[in-house]
Protein backbone atom coordinates (compact mmCIF):
# COMPACT_ATOMS: atom_id res chain seq x y z
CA UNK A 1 0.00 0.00 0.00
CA UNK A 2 1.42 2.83 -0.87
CA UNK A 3 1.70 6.07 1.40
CA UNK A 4 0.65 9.05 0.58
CA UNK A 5 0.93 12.72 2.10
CA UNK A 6 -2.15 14.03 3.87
CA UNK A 7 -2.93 17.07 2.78
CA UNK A 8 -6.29 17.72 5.04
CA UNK A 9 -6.12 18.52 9.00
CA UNK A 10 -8.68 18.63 11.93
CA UNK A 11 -10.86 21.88 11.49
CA UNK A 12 -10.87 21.85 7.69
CA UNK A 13 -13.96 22.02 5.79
CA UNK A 14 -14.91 19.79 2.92
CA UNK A 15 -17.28 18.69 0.83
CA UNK A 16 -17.95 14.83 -0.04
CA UNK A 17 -17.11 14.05 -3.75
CA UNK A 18 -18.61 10.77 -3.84
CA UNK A 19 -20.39 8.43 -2.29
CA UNK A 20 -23.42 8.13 -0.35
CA UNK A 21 -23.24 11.55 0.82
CA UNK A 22 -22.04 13.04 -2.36
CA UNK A 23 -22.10 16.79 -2.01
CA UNK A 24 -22.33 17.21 1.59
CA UNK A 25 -20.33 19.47 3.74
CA UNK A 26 -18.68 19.41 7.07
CA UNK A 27 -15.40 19.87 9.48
CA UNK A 28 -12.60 17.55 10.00
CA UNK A 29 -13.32 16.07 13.24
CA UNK A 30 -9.93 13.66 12.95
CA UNK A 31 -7.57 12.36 10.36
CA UNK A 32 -6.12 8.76 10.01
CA UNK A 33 -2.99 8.98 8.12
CA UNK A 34 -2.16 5.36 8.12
CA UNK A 35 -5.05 4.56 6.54
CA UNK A 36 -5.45 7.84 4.57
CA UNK A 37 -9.01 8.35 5.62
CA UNK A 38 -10.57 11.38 7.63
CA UNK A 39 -13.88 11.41 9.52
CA UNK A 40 -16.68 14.26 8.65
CA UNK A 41 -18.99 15.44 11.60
CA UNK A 42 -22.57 14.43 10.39
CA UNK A 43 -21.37 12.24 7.54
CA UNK A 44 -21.26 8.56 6.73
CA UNK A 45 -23.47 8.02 9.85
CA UNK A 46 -23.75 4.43 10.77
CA UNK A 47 -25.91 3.07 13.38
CA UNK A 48 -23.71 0.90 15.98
CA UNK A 49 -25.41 -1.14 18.63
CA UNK A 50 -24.00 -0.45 21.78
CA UNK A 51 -24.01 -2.66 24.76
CA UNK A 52 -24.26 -1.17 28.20
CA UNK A 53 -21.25 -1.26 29.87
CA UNK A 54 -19.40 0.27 32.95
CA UNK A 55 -17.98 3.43 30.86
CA UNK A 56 -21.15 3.63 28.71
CA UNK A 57 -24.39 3.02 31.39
CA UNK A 58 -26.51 3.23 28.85
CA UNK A 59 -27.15 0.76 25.86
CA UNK A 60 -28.88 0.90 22.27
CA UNK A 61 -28.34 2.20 19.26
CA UNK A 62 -26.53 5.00 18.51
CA UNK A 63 -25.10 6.95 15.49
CA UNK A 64 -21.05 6.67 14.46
CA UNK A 65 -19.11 8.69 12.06
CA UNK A 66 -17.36 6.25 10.10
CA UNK A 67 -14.10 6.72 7.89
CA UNK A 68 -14.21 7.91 4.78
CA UNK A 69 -11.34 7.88 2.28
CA UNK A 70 -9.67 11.45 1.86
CA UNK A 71 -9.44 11.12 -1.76
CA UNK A 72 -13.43 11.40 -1.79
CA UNK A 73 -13.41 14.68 -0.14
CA UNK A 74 -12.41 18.12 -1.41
CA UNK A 75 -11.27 21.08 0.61
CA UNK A 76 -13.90 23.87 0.28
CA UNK A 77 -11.78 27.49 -0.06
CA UNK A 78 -14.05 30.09 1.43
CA UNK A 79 -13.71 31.79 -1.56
CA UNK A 80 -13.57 29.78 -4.85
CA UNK A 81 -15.32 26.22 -3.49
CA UNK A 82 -13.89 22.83 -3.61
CA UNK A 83 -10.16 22.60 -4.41
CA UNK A 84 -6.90 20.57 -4.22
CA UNK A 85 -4.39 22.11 -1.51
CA UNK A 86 -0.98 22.89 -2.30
CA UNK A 87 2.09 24.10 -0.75
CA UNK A 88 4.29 27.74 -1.23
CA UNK A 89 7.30 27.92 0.66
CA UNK A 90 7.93 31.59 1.16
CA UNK A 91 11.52 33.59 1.61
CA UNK A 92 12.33 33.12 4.97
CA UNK A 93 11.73 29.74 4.66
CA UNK A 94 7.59 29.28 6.34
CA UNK A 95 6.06 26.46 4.55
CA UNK A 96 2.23 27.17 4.55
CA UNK A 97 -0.80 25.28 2.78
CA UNK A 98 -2.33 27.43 -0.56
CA UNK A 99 -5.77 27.13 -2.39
CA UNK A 100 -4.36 25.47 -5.80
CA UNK A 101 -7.31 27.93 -7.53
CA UNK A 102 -7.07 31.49 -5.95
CA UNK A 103 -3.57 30.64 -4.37
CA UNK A 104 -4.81 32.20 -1.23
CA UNK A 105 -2.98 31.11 2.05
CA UNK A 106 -4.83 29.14 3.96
């Protein structure tokens, strides 16, 4: 499997490029680099049953955010849309994260 650089962090917003949810929008709520996937607050919402247990006191069914893979997801630029992210490296030597349509900073 190859490895691939993740280009998306915790807090950004995106919007769902395919899928079940296909053209939904949400935050980040936490990366998995290993397995290059990123999890969406509100989407791909799975119901889980849950056993009651000493952490959790009480059981049923609740709703999970599952995985989904970050190549399904675009980074929404708040002013052109959905992009791809790249990277500028500027004189003193500050590597930050541009819009690869406006080239805004990000």
């Amino acid at each position: 499997m190859t490895r691939v650089k993740m280009r998306l962090k915790k807090g950004d917003r995106v919007r769902v490029l395919s899928g079940k949810d296909i053209g939904r929008e949400g935050e980040i709520t936490r990366v998995l680099p290993e397995r290059n996937m990123v999890i969406i607050d509100g989407v791909n919402v799975a119901k889980k049953h849950q056993r009651s247990t000493k952490a959790t006191m009480q059981g049923g069914i609740i709703d999970k955010d599952m995985p989904i893979h970050a190549s399904n997801v675009a980074f929404l630029c708040a002013t052109c849309g959905p992009t791809r992210i790249g990277y500028e490296v500027s004189d003193e030597g500050v590597k930050s994260r541009t819009c690869k349509k406006c080239g805004k900073t990000i």
